[in-house]
PDB file of N, CA and C in Angstrom:
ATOM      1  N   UNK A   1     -12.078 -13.803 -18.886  1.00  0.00           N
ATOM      2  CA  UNK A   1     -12.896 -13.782 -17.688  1.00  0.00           C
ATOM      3  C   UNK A   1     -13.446 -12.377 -17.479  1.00  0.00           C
ATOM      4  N   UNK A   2     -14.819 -12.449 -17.133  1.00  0.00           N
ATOM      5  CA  UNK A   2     -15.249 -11.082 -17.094  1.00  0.00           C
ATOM      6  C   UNK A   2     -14.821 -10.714 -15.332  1.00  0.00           C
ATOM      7  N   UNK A   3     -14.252  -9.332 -15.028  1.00  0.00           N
ATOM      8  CA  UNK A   3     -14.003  -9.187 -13.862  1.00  0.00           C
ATOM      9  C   UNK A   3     -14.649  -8.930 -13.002  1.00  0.00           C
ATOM     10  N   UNK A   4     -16.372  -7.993 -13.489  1.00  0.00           N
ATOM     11  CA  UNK A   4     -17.442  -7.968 -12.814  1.00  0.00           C
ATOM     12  C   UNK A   4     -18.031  -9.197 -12.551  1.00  0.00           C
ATOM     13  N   UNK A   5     -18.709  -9.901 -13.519  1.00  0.00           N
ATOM     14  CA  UNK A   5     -18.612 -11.171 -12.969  1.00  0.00           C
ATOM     15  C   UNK A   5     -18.229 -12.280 -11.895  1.00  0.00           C
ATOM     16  N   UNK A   6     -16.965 -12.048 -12.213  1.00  0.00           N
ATOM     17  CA  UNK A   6     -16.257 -12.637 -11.383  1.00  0.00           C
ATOM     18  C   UNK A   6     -16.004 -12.422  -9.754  1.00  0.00           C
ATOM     19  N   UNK A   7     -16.361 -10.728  -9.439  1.00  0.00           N
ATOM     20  CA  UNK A   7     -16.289 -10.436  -8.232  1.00  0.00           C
ATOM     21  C   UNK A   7     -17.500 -10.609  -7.923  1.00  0.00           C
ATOM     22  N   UNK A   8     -18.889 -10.616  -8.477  1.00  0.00           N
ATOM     23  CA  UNK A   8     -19.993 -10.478  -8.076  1.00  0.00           C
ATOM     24  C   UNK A   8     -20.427 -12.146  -7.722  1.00  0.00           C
ATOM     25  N   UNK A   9     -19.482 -13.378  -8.030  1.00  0.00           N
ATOM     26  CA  UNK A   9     -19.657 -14.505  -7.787  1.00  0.00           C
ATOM     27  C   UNK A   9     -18.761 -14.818  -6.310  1.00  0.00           C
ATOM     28  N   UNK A  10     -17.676 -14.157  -6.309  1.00  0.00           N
ATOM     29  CA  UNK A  10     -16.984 -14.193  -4.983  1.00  0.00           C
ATOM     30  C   UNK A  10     -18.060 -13.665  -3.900  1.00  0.00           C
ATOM     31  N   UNK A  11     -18.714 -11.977  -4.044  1.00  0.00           N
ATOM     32  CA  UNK A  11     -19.025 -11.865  -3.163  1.00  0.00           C
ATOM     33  C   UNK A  11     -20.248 -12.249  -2.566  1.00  0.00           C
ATOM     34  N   UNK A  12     -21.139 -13.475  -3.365  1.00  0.00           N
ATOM     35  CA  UNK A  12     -21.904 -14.106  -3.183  1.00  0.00           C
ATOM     36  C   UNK A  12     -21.175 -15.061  -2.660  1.00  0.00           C
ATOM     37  N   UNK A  13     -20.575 -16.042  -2.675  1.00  0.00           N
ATOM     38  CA  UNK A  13     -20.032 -17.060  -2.000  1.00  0.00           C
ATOM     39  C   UNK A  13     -19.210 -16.284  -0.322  1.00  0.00           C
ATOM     40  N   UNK A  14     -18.916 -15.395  -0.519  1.00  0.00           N
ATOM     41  CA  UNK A  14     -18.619 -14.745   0.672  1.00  0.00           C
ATOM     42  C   UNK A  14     -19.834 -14.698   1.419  1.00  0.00           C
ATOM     43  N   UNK A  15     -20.611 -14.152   1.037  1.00  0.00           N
ATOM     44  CA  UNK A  15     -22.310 -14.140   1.876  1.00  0.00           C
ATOM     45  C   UNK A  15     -22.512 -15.309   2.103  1.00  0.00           C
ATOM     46  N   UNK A  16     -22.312 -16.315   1.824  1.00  0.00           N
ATOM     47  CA  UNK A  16     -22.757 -17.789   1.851  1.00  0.00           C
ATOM     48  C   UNK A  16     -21.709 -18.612   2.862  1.00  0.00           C
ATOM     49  N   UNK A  17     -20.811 -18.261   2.944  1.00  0.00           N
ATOM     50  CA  UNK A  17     -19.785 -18.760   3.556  1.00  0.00           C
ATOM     51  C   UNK A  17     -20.430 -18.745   4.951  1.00  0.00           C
ATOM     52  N   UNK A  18     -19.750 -20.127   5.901  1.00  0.00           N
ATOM     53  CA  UNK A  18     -20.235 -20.113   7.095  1.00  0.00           C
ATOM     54  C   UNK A  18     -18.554 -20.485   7.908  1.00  0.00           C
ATOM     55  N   UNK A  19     -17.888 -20.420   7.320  1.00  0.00           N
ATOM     56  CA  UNK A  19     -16.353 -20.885   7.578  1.00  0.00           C
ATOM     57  C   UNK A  19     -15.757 -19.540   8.014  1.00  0.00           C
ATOM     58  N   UNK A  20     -15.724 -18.898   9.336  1.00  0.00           N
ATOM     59  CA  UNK A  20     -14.484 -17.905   9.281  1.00  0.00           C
ATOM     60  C   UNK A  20     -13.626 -17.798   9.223  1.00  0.00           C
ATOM     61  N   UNK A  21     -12.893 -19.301   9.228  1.00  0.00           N
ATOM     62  CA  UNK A  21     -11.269 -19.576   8.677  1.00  0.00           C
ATOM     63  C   UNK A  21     -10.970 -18.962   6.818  1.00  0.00           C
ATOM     64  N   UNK A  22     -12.172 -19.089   6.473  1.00  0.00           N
ATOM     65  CA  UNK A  22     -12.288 -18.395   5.364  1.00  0.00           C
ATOM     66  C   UNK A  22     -12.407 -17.410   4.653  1.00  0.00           C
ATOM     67  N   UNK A  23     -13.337 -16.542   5.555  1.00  0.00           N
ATOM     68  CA  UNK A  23     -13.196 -14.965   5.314  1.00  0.00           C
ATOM     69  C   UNK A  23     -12.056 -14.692   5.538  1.00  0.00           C
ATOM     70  N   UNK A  24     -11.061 -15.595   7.105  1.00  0.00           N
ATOM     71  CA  UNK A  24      -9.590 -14.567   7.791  1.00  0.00           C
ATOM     72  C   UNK A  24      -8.590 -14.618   6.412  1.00  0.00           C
ATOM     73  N   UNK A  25      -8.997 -16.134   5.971  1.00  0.00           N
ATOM     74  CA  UNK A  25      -7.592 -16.013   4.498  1.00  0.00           C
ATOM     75  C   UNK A  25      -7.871 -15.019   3.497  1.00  0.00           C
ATOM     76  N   UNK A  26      -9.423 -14.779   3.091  1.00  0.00           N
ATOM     77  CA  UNK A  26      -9.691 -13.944   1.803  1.00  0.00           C
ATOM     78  C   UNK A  26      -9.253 -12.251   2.777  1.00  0.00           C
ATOM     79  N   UNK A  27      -9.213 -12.072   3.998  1.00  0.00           N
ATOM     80  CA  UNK A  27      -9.171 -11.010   4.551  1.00  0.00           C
ATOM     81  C   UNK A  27      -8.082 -10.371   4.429  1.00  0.00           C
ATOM     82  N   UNK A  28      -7.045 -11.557   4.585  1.00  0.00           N
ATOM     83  CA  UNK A  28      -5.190 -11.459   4.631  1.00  0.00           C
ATOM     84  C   UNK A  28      -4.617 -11.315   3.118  1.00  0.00           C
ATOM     85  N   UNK A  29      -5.185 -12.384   2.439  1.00  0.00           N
ATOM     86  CA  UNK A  29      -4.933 -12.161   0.995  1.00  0.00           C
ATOM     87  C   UNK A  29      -4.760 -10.545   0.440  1.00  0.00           C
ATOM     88  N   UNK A  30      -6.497  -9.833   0.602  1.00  0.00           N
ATOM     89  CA  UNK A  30      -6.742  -8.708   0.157  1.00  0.00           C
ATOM     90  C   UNK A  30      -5.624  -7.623   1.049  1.00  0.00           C
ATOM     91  N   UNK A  31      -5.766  -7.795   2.200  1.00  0.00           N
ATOM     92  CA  UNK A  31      -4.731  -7.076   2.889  1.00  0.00           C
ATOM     93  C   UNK A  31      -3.426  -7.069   2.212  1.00  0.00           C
ATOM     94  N   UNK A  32      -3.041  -8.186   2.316  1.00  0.00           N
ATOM     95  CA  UNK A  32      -1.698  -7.978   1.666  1.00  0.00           C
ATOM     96  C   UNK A  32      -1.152  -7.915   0.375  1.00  0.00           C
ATOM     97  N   UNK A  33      -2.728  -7.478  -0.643  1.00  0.00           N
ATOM     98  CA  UNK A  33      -2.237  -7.416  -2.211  1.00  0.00           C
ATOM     99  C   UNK A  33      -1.967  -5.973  -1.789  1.00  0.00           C
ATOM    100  N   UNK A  34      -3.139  -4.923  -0.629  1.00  0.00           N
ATOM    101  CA  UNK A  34      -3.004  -3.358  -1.004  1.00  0.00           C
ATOM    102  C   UNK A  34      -1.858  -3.063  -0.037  1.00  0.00           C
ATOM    103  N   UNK A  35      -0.989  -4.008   0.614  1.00  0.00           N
ATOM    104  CA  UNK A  35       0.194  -3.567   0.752  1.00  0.00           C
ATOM    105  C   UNK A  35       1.759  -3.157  -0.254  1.00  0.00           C
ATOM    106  N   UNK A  36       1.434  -3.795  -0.939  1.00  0.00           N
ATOM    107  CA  UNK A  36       2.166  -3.904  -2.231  1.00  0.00           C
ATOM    108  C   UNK A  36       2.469  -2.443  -2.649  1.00  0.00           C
ATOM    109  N   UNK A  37       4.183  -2.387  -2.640  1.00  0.00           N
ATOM    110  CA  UNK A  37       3.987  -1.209  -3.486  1.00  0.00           C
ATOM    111  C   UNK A  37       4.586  -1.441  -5.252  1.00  0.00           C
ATOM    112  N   UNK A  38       3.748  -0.391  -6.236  1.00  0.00           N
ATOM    113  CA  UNK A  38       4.159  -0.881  -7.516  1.00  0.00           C
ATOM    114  C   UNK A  38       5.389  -0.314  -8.006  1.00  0.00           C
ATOM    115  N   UNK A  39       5.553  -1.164  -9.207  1.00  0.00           N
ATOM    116  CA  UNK A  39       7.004  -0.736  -9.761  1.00  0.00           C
ATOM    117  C   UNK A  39       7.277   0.646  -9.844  1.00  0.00           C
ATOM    118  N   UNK A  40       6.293   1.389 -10.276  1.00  0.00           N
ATOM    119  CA  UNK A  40       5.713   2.842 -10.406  1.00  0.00           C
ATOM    120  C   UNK A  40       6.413   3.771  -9.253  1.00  0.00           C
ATOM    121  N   UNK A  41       6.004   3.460  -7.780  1.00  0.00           N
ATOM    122  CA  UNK A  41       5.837   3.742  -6.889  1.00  0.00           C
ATOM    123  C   UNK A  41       7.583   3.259  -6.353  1.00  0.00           C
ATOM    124  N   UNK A  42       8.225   2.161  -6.599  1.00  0.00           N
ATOM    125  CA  UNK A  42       9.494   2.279  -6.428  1.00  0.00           C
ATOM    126  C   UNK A  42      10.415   3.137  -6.934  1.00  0.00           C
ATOM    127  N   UNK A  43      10.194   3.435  -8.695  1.00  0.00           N
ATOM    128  CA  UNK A  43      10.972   4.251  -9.624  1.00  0.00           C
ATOM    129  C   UNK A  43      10.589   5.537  -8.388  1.00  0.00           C
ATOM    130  N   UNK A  44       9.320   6.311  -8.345  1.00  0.00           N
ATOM    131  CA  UNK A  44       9.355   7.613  -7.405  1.00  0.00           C
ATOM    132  C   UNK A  44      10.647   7.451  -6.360  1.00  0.00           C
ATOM    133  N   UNK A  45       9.801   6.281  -5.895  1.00  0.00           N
ATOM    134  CA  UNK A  45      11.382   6.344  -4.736  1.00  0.00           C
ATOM    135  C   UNK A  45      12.500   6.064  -4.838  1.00  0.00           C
ATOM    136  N   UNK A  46      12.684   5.795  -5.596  1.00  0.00           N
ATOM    137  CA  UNK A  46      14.765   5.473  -6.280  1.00  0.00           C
ATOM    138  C   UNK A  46      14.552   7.175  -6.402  1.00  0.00           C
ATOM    139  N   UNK A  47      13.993   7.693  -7.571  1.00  0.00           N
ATOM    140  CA  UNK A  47      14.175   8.776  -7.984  1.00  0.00           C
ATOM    141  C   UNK A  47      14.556  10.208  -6.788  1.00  0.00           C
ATOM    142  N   UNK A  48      13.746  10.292  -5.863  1.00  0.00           N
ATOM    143  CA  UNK A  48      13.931  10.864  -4.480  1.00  0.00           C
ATOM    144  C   UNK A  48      15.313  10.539  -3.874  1.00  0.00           C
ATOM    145  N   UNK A  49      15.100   9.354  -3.942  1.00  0.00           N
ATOM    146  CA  UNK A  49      16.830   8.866  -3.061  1.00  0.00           C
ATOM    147  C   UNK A  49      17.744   9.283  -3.700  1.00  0.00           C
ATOM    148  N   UNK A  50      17.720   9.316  -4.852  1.00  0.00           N
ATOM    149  CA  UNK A  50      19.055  10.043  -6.258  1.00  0.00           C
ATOM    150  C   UNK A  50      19.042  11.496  -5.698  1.00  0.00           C
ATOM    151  N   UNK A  51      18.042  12.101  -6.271  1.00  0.00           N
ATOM    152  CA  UNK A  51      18.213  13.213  -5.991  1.00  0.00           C
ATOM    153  C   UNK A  51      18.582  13.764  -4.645  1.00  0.00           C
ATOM    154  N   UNK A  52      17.832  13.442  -3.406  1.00  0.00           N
ATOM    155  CA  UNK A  52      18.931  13.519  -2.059  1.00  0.00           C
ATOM    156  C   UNK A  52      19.939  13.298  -1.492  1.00  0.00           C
ATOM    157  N   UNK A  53      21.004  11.919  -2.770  1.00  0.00           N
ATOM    158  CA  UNK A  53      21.939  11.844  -2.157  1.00  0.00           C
ATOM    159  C   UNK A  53      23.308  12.438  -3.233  1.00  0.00           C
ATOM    160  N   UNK A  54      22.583  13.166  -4.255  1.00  0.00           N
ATOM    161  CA  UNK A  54      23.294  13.969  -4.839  1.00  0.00           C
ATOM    162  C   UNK A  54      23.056  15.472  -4.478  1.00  0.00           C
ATOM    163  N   UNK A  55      22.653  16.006  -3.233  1.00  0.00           N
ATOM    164  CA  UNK A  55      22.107  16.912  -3.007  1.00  0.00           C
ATOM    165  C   UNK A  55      21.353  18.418  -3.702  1.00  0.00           C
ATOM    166  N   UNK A  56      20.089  17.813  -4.301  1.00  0.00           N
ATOM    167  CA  UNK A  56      19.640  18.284  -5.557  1.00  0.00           C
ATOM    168  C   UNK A  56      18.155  18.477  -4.515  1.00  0.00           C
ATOM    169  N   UNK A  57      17.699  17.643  -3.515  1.00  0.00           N
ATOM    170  CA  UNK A  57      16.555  18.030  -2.397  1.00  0.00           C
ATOM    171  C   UNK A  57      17.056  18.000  -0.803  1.00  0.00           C
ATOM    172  N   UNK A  58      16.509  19.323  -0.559  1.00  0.00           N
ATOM    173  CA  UNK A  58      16.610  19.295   0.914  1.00  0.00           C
ATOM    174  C   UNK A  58      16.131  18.219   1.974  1.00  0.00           C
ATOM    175  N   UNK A  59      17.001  18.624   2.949  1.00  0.00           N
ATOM    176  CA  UNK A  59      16.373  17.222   3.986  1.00  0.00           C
ATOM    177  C   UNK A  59      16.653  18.395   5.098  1.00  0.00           C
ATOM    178  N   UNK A  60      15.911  17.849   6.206  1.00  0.00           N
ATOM    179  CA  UNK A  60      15.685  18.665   7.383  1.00  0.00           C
ATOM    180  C   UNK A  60      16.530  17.222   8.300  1.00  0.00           C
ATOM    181  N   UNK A  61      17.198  17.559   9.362  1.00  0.00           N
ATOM    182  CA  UNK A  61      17.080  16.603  10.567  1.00  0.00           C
ATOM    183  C   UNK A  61      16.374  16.742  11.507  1.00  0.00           C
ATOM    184  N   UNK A  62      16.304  15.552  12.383  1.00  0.00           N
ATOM    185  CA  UNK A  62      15.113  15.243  13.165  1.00  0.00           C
ATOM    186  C   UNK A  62      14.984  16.504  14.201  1.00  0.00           C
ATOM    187  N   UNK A  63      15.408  17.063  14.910  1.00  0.00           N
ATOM    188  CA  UNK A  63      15.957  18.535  15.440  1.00  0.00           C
ATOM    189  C   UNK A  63      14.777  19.547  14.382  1.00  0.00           C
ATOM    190  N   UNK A  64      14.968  19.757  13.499  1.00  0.00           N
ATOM    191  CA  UNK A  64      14.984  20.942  12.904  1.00  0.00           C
ATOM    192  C   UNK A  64      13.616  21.134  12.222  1.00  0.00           C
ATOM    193  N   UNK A  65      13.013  19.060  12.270  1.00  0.00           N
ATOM    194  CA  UNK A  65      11.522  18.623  11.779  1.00  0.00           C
ATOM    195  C   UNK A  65      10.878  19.437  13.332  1.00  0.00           C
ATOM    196  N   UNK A  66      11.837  19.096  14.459  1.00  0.00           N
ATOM    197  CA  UNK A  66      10.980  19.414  15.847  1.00  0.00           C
ATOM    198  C   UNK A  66      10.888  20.821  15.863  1.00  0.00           C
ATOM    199  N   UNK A  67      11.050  21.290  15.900  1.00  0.00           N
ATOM    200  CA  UNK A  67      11.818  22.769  15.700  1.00  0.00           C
ATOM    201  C   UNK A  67      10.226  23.464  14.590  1.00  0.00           C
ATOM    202  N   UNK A  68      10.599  22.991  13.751  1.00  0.00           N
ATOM    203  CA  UNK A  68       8.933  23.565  12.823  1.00  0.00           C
ATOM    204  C   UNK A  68       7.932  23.330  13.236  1.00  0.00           C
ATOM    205  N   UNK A  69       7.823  22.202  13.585  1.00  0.00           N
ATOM    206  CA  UNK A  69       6.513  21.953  14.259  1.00  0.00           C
ATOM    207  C   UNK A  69       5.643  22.498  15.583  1.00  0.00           C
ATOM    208  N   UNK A  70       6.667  22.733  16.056  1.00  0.00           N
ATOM    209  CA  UNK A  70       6.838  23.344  17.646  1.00  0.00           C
ATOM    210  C   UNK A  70       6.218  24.803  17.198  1.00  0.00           C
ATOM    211  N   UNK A  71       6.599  25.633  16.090  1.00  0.00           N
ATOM    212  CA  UNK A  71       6.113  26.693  15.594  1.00  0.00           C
ATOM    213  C   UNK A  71       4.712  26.875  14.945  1.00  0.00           C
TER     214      UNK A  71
END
């Protein structure tokens, strides 16, 4: 399947569409693919959590975040 194609036929049928029950699903769909986080993006965050709870990165507490900011 070509992917240009393929979007350039959606977003013609989107223009064509007279159903807004239809845009709200294609709306929610897209919403909630770019919520997604990737496997990629989990390994970072395992990796962070390792290292902070072997204390290898600093952590500030909530106090001390206020405290800088305030400065």
């Amino acid at each position: 399947m070509d992917m240009q194609l393929a979007k350039m036929e959606l977003i013609e049928m989107l223009l064509h569409t007279k159903k807004e029950s239809v845009l709200k699903k294609i709306k929610a769909i897209l919403e909630e693919e770019q919520d997604q986080l990737t496997e990629q993006d989990y390994q970072i965050i395992e990796a962070r959590r390792n290292k902070h709870l072997v204390g290898e990165s600093k952590s500030y507490s909530w106090e001390e975040v206020r405290k800088k900011l305030g400065s």
